[in-house]
Every structure is written in C-alpha cells, then in structure tokens.
Protein backbone atom coordinates (compact mmCIF):
# COMPACT_ATOMS: atom_id res chain seq x y z
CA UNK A 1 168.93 173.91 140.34
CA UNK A 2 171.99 172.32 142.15
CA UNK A 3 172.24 168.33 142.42
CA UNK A 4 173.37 169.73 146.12
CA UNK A 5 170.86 168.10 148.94
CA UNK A 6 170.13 171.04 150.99
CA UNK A 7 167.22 169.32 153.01
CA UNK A 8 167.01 165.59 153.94
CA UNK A 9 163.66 163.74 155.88
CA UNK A 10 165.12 160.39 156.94
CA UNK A 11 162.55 157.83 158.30
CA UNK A 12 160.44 160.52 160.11
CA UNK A 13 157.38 158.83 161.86
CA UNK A 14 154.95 160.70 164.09
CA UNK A 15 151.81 159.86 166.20
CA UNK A 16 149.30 161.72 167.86
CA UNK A 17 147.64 159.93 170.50
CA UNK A 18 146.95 156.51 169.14
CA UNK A 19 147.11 157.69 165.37
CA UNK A 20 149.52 157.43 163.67
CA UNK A 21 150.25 160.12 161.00
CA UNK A 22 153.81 159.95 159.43
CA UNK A 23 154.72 156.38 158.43
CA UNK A 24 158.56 156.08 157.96
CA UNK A 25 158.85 159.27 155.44
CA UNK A 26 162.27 159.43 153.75
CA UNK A 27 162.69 162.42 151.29
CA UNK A 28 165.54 164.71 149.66
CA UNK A 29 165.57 167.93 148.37
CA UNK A 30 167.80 169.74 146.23
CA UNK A 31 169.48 172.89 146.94
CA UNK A 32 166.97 175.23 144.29
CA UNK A 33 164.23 173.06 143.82
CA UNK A 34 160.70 173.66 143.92
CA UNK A 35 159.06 170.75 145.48
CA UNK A 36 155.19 170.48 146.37
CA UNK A 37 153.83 167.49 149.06
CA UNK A 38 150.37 167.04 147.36
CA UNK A 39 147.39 165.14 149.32
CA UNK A 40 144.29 165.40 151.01
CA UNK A 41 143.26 167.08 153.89
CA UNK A 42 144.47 164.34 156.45
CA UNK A 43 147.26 162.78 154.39
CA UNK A 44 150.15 164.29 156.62
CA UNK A 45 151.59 167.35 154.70
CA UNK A 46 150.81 169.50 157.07
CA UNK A 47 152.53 167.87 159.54
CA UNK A 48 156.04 166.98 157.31
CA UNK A 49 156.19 170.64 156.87
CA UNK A 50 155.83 171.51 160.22
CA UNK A 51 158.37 168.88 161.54
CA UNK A 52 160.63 170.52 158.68
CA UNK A 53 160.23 174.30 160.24
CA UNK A 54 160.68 172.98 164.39
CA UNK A 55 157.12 173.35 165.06
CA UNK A 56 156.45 169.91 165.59
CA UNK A 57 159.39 166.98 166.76
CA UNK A 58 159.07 163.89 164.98
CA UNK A 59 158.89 160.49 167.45
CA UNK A 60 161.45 158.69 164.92
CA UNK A 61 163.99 159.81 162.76
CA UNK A 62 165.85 162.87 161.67
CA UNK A 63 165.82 166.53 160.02
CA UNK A 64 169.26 167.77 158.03
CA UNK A 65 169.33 170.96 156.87
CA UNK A 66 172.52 171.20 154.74
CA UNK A 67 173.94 168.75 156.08
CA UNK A 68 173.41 169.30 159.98
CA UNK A 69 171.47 167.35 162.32
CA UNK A 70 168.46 169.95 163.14
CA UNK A 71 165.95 168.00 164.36
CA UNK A 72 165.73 168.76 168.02
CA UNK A 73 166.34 172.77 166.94
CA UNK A 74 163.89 175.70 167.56
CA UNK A 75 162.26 177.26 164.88
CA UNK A 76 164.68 180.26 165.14
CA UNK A 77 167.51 177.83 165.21
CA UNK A 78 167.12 176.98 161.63
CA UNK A 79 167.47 178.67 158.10
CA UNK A 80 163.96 178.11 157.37
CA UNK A 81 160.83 180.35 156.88
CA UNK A 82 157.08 179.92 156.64
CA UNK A 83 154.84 181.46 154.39
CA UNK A 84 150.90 180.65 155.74
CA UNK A 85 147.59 181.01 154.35
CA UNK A 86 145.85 183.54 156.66
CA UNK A 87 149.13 185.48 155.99
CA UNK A 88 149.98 186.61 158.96
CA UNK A 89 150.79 189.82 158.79
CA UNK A 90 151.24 192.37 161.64
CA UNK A 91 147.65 194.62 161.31
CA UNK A 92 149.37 197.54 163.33
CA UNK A 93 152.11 197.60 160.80
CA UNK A 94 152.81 199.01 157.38
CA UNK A 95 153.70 197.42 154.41
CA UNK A 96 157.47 198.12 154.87
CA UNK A 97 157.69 197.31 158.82
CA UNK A 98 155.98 193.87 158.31
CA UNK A 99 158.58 193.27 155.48
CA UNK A 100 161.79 194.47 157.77
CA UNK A 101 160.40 192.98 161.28
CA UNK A 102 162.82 190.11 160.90
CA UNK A 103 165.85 192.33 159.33
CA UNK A 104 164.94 194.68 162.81
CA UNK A 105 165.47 191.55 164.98
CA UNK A 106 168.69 190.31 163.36
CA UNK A 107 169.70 193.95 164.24
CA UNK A 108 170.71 194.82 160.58
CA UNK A 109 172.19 197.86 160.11
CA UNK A 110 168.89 200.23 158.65
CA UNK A 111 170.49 201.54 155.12
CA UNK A 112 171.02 197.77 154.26
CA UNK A 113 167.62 196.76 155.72
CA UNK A 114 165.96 199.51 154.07
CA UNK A 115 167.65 198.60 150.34
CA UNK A 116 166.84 195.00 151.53
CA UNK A 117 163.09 195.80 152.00
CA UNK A 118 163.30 197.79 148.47
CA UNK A 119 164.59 194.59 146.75
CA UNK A 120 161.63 192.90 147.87
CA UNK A 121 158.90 195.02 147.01
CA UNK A 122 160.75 195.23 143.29
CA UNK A 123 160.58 191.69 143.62
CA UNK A 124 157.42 191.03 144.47
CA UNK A 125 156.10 193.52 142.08
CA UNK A 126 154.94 196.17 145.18
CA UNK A 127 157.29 199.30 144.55
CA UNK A 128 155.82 201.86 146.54
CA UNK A 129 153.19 200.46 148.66
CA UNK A 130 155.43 200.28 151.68
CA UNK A 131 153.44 203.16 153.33
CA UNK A 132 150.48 201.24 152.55
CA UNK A 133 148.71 199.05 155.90
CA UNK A 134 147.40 195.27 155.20
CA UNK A 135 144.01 196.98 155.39
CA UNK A 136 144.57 198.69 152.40
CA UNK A 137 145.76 195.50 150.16
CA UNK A 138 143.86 193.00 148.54
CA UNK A 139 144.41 189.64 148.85
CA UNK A 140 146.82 188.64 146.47
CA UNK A 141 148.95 191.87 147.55
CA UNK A 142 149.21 190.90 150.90
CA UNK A 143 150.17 187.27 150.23
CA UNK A 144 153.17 189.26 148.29
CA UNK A 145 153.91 191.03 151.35
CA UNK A 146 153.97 187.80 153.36
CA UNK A 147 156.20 186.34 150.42
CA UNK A 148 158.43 189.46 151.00
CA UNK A 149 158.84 188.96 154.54
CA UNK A 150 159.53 185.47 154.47
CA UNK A 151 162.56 185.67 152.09
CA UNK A 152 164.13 188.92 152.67
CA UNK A 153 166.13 186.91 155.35
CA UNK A 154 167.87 184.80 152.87
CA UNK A 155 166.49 181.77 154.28
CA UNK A 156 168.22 178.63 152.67
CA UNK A 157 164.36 176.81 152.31
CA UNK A 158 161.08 178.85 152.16
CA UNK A 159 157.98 176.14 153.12
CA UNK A 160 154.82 177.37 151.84
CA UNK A 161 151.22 176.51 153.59
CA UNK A 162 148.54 176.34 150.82
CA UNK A 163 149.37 179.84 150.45
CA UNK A 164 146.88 180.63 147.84
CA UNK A 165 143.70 178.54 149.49
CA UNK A 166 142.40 181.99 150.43
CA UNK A 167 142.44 183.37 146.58
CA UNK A 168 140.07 183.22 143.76
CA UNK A 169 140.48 180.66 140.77
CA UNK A 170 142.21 183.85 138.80
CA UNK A 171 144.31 185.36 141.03
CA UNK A 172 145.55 181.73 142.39
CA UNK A 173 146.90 181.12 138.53
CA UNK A 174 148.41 184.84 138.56
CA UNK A 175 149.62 183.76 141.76
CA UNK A 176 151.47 180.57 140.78
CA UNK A 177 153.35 182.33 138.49
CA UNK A 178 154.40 185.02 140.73
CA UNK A 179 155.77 182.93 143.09
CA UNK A 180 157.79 180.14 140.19
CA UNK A 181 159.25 183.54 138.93
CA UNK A 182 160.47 184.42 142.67
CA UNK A 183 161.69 180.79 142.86
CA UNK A 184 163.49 180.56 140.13
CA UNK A 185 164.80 184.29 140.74
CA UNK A 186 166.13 183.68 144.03
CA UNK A 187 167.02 180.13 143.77
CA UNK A 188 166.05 179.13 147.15
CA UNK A 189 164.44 175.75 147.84
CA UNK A 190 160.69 175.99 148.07
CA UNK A 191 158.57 173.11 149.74
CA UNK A 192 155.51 174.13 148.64
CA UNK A 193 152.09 172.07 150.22
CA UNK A 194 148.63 171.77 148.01
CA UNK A 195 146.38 169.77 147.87
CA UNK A 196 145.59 171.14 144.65
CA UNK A 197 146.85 169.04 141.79
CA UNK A 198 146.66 171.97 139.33
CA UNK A 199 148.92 174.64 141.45
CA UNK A 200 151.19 170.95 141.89
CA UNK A 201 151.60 170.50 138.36
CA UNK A 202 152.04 174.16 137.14
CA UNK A 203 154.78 175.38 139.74
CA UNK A 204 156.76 171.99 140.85
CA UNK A 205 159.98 170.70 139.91
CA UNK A 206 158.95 167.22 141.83
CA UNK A 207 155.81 166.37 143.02
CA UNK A 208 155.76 164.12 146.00
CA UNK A 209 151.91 162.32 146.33
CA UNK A 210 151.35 161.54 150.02
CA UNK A 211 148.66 159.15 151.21
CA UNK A 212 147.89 158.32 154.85
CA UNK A 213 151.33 159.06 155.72
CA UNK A 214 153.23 157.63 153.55
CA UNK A 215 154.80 159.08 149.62
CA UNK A 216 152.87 157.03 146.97
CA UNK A 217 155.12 158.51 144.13
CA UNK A 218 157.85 161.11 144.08
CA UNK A 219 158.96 162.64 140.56
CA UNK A 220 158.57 165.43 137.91
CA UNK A 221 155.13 166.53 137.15
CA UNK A 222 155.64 164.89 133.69
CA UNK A 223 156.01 161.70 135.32
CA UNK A 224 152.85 161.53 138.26
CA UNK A 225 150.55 162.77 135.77
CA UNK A 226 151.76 160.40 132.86
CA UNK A 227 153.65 157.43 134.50
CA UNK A 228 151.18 156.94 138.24
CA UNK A 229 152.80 154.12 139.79
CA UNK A 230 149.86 153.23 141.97
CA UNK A 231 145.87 153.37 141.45
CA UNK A 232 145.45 156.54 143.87
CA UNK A 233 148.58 158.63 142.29
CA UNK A 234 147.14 157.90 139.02
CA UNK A 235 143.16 159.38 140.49
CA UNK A 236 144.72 161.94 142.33
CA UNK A 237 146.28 163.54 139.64
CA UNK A 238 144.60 164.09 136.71
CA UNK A 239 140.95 161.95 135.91
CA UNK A 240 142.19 158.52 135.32
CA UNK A 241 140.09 155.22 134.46
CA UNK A 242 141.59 152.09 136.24
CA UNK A 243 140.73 149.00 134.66
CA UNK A 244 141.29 145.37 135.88
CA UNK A 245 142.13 142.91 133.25
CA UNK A 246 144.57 140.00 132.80
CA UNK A 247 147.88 139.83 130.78
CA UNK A 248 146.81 137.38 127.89
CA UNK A 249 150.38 138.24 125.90
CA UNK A 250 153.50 140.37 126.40
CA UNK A 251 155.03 141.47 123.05
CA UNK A 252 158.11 143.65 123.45
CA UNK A 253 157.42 146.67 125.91
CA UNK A 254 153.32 146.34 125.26
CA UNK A 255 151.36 143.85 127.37
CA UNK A 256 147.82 142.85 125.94
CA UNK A 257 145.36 142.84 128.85
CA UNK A 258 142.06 141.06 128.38
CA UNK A 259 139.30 142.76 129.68
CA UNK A 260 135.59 142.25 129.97
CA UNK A 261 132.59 144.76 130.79
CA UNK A 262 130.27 141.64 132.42
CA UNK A 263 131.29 138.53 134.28
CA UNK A 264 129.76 136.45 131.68
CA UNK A 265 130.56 138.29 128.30
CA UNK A 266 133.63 138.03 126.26
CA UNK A 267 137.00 140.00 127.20
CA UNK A 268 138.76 142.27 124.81
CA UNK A 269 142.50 142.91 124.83
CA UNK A 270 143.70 146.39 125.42
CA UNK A 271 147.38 147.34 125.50
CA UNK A 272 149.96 148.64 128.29
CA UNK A 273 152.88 149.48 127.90
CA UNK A 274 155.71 147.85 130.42
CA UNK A 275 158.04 150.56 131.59
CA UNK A 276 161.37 149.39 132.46
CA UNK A 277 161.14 148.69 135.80
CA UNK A 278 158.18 146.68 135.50
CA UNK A 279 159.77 144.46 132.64
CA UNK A 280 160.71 141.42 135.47
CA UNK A 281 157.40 141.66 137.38
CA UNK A 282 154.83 141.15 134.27
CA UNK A 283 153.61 137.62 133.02
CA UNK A 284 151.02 136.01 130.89
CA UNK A 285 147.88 135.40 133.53
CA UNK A 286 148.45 138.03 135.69
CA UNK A 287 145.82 139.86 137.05
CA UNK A 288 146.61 143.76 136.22
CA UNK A 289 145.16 146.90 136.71
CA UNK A 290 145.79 149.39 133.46
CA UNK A 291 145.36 153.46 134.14
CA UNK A 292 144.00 155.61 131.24
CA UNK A 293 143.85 159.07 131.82
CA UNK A 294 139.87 160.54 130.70
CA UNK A 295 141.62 162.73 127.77
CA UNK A 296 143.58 159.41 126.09
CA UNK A 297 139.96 157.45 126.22
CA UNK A 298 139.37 157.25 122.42
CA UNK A 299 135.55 156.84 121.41
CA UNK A 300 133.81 156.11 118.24
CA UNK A 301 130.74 155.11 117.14
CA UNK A 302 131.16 152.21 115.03
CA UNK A 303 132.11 148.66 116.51
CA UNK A 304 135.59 147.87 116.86
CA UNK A 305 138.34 145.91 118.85
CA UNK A 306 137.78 148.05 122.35
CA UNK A 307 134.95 147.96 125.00
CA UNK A 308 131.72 148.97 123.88
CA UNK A 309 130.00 150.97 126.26
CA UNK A 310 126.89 153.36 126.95
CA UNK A 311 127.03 156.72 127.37
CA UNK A 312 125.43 158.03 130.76
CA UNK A 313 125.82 161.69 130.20
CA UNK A 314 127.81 164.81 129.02
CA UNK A 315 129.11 167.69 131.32
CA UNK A 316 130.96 170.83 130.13
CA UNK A 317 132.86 172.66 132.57
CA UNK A 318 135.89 174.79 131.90
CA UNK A 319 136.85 174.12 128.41
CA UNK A 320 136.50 170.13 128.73
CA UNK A 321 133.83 168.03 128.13
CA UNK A 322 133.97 165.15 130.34
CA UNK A 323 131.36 162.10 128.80
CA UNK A 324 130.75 159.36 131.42
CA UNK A 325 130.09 156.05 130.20
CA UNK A 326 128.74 153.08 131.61
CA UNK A 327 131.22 150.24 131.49
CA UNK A 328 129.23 147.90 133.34
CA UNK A 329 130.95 145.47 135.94
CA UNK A 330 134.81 147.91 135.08
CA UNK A 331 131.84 150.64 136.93
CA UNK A 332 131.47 154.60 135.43
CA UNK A 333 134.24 154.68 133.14
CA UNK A 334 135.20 158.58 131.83
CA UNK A 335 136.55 160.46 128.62
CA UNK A 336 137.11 163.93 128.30
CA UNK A 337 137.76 166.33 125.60
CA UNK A 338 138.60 170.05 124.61
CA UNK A 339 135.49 172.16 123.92
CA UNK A 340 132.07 171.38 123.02
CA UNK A 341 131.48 167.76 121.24
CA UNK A 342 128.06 166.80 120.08
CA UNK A 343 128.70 163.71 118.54
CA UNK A 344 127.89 160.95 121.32
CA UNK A 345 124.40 161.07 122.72
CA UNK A 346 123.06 160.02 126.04
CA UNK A 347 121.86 156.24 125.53
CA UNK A 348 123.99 155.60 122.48
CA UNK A 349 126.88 152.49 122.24
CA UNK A 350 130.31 153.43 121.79
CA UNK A 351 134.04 152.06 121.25
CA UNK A 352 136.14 152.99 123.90
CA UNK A 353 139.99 151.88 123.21
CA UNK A 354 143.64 153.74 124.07
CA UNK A 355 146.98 154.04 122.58
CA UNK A 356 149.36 151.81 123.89
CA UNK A 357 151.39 154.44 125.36
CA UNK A 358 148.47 155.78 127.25
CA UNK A 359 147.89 152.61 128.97
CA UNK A 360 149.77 152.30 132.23
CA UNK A 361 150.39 149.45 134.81
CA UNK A 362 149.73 150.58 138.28
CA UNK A 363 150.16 149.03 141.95
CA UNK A 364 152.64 146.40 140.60
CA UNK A 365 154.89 144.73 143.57
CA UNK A 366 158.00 146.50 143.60
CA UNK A 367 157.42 148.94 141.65
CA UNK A 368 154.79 151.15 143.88
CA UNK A 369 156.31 154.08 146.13
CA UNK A 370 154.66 153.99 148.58
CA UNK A 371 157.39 154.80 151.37
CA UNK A 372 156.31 152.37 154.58
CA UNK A 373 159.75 152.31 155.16
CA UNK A 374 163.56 152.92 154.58
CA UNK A 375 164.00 150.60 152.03
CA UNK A 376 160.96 152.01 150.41
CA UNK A 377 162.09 155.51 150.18
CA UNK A 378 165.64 154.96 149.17
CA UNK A 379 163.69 153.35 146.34
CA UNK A 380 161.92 156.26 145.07
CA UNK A 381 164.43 158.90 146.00
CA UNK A 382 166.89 157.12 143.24
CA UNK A 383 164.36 156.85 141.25
C-alpha cells in the first residue's frame, strides 16, 4: 500500500429535504488501501459512496480523485467502479459478455479484451465458466462475475455495496477472503461499505465508524476494536461494557476509577489506562466512562477488589459463551468466553474486575472523532 492519497472527501455535507445526512465528512484514502465505512442502516454510507461514484452531488464540499477536482463529474467521467449487492448482471448475457461489456464500450481491440476477460476469470477463480449464463451460477459465483466486471477496467478505486448481504454466513467468510486476495493482488483501492463489523474487521486496512453522518473513529481494525474512542465505536464493534465511574487517582498511564453498583453502596476502583492523547484531559474527580470489551470481563467466584455482581443467565452461540450479569444501577453488564463454561450459575454472586490494559477511556473532549467538522476530521485523518 502506497502513502499516495488517491481519493480525498473534504467537508462533504448533504441533505435531503429537511434531513440532513452527511455532516461535514472529511476523509483520505491511500492509493492500495482497503478501507470499509461501517454503520447502521441510516448512518450515511450509502450515501458517501454514492457521492464518491457521481451518483449523488454533495450540497458542500469536494471529491478528488488523484488529485483532480471530480466532484461535479458523471459517473463515466471518473476512474471509479461499483460493485452492488443484487449484482447486477446482464440476464441475457453470458458469463464472458457481462465481464467484457465495459472493455466492448471502451472499444478495446477483441484479442486484448478477450486475454483481459481470461485474466479475470483466473482471477476470480472462474476459468471456464465464461459460456456459462447468471442462471446457471450460484450466488457467490456470480458476485465473482460482478467482481470481474468491475475491475477488468483498471479502475483506480473499486467501491463495494454490502456486496455479500445476499450470501450465507459461510460463503460470506469464503467470500471475504476472495475478495482481500483480489485486493491485495491488484492493488487497487477498495472502499468497501458493511454494516457488518465482522466482514469490517477481517478484510480492512482502516475502518472508518460512521454515526448519523458523521466518522466517530477512523483507524486500523486493531485500533476500533481495542482503542474505541467514543461509547458507540466501542458497542458497535465488538460487545463492550461501558461503565461510569470517577477518577479517584492517576498513577503513571493507569487511572483508578471508582465505581459503584447502587447509589447508596460503596464504590470500588477499577483501572484505565490513559493513552497518550488523553494524558492532558484526565484529572482526579472526573466523571469517566471506562469500556471493557465482554471477553476481558474477568469473573470469579470468591470476593475480591472488583464489582460483585449476579449472574442473570448463560447463552452459547457460536463458540462463545456470553454470561450476562446484573450490575445493578451500571444496568446488564456482559462477559463472554470461548466454549462451554459451567462454572457460574444463574443466581450466584460473582467478581467481575479487568486488566488495566483492557480498560479504556471513551467520549473524552478532544479526543473523540467524531468529524462535525473540518477541524474535526483533520484530527482523525493524522491520527
């Protein structure tokens, strides 16, 4: 991956009618990256990636691709592609004319578009089913042949539309790693929209977390999932507990949060640690909210220096066991863990406790990134 922007959002805003649903987005890509705009239904991903392709014109603000001003462009004005969900493909056409309509338009020369169209099907693992209609592929092939389509033009950034919503559980995980292996193959930039946090993790080299318009947090996988830097990137991805408390202590990079499970009963201090860009905006007596992740919730049975809580209940689903525990006025607090455990009962009092490491500070001011505006984003782009 090149350290070469190829792709550049700069305080895009966009309404329609009196809602308003881009806030100010400022975003760059790098030339080879594979970048995923994870949210929920609603959050505007849709609509960044359709500003992004010429579909849509933003009200405010501006589109470069490499460099150039594109944002008042057609579609067919720009080096960009689309790969949907439904596909798309042409019913009436085989395997191989869906695959060269593009080449066909361009006028390309039809021993290099039929050695182009070759390449792809190696590529895309479908040797020998050009003959072959859309009626005759299952799913998962013909989201290859839409794949195949999309970059046999060399397009300098392939945006991808929840292109595996239509598959099964297995075939979307075969599918993820089809299409990271085609990434990192070609080397062309993929902006990739989910609002899957699993297919986000597994596939991204950045992961940018939008909410009601606006980027909450923009970085590796690695660092959403482990470092949230506000209370809905930290439940979005991944299971996380947030718990309010108050800083009673700061000693080196861990701050000692007091915490209580009833208005009236005593607090118990838990740690956090301070990253260090938080390091000027904690203080003794500040109110805090720490994120634990469900799988770095540590339980035992015996009393001890952490919260002690009921458990509710146990449910086992998909190689976890997730145990949800009442922690009283903190609300359903939840730990998880790999395969079956037997040793906490509905009904019975546990420890709950963390790490330090596992303990992070979220929705501090200044350090959130959330991009509402310029300022904002040229905060989490350098970040």
């Amino acid at each position: 991956m090149s350290n070469e922007t190829i792709l550049e959002l700069k305080n895009i805003t966009k309404s329609f009618g009196d809602t308003q649903v881009l806030k100010g987005i400022s975003l760059s890509i790098r030339q080879g990256e594979f970048i995923t705009l994870l949210g929920a239904s609603g959050c505007g991903k849709t609509t960044t990636l359709r500003i992004i392709a010429g579909l849509e014109t933003p009200d405010n603000g501006n589109v470069y691709l490499n460099g150039t001003d594109v944002t008042t462009l057609q579609p067919n004005e720009r080096n960009v592609n689309t790969v949907f969900q439904n596909y798309a493909l042409f019913p009436h056409m085989n395997v191989f004319s869906n695959i060269a309509y593009g080449l066909k338009l361009k006028k390309v020369p039809k021993q290099e578009m039929t050695h182009r169209v070759e390449e792809m099907l190696e590529l895309v693992q479908l040797a020998g089913y050009g003959t072959r209609m859309p009626s005759e592929l299952s799913g998962g092939q013909r989201q290859r042949v839409a794949i195949a389509r999309a970059v046999v033009n060399n397009p300098q950034v392939l945006l991808l539309d929840e292109p595996l919503g239509a598959l099964d559980l297995q075939l979307r995980r075969q599918m993820q790693i089809e299409l990271k292996r085609i990434q990192k193959r070609l080397q062309i930039t993929f902006i990739y929209i989910t609002h899957d946090q699993e297919e986000a993790l597994n596939m991204s080299d950045r992961i940018a977390v939008m909410n009601q318009g606006t980027f909450e947090q923009i970085g590796t996988p690695n660092e959403v999932y482990y470092h949230p830097r506000t209370s809905y990137a930290a439940r979005f991805v991944g299971t996380a507990n947030l718990i309010p408390g108050r800083i009673s202590r700061i000693e080196g990079q861990t701050a000692f949060v007091d915490v209580s499970c009833s208005a009236a009963g005593p607090a118990v201090q838990l740690p956090a640690c301070i990253t260090g860009r938080q390091a000027s905006l904690v203080r003794p007596g500040q109110a805090v909210t720490v994120s634990v992740k469900s799988e770095n919730i540590r339980l035992q049975k015996e009393p001890g220096s952490g919260l002690r809580l009921a458990v509710i209940e146990k449910n086992f689903a998909g190689g976890m066991l997730r145990i949800s525990l009442d922690g009283g006025t903190l609300g359903e607090l939840s730990a998880s863990r790999q395969g079956i455990d037997a040793a906490f009962e509905a009904g019975e009092m546990v420890t709950a406790d963390w790490e330090p490491e596992h303990g992070v500070l979220v929705d501090l001011e200044g350090t959130d990134s959330q991009s509402r505006g310029p300022a904002a984003a040229g905060r989490e782009q350098d970040a």
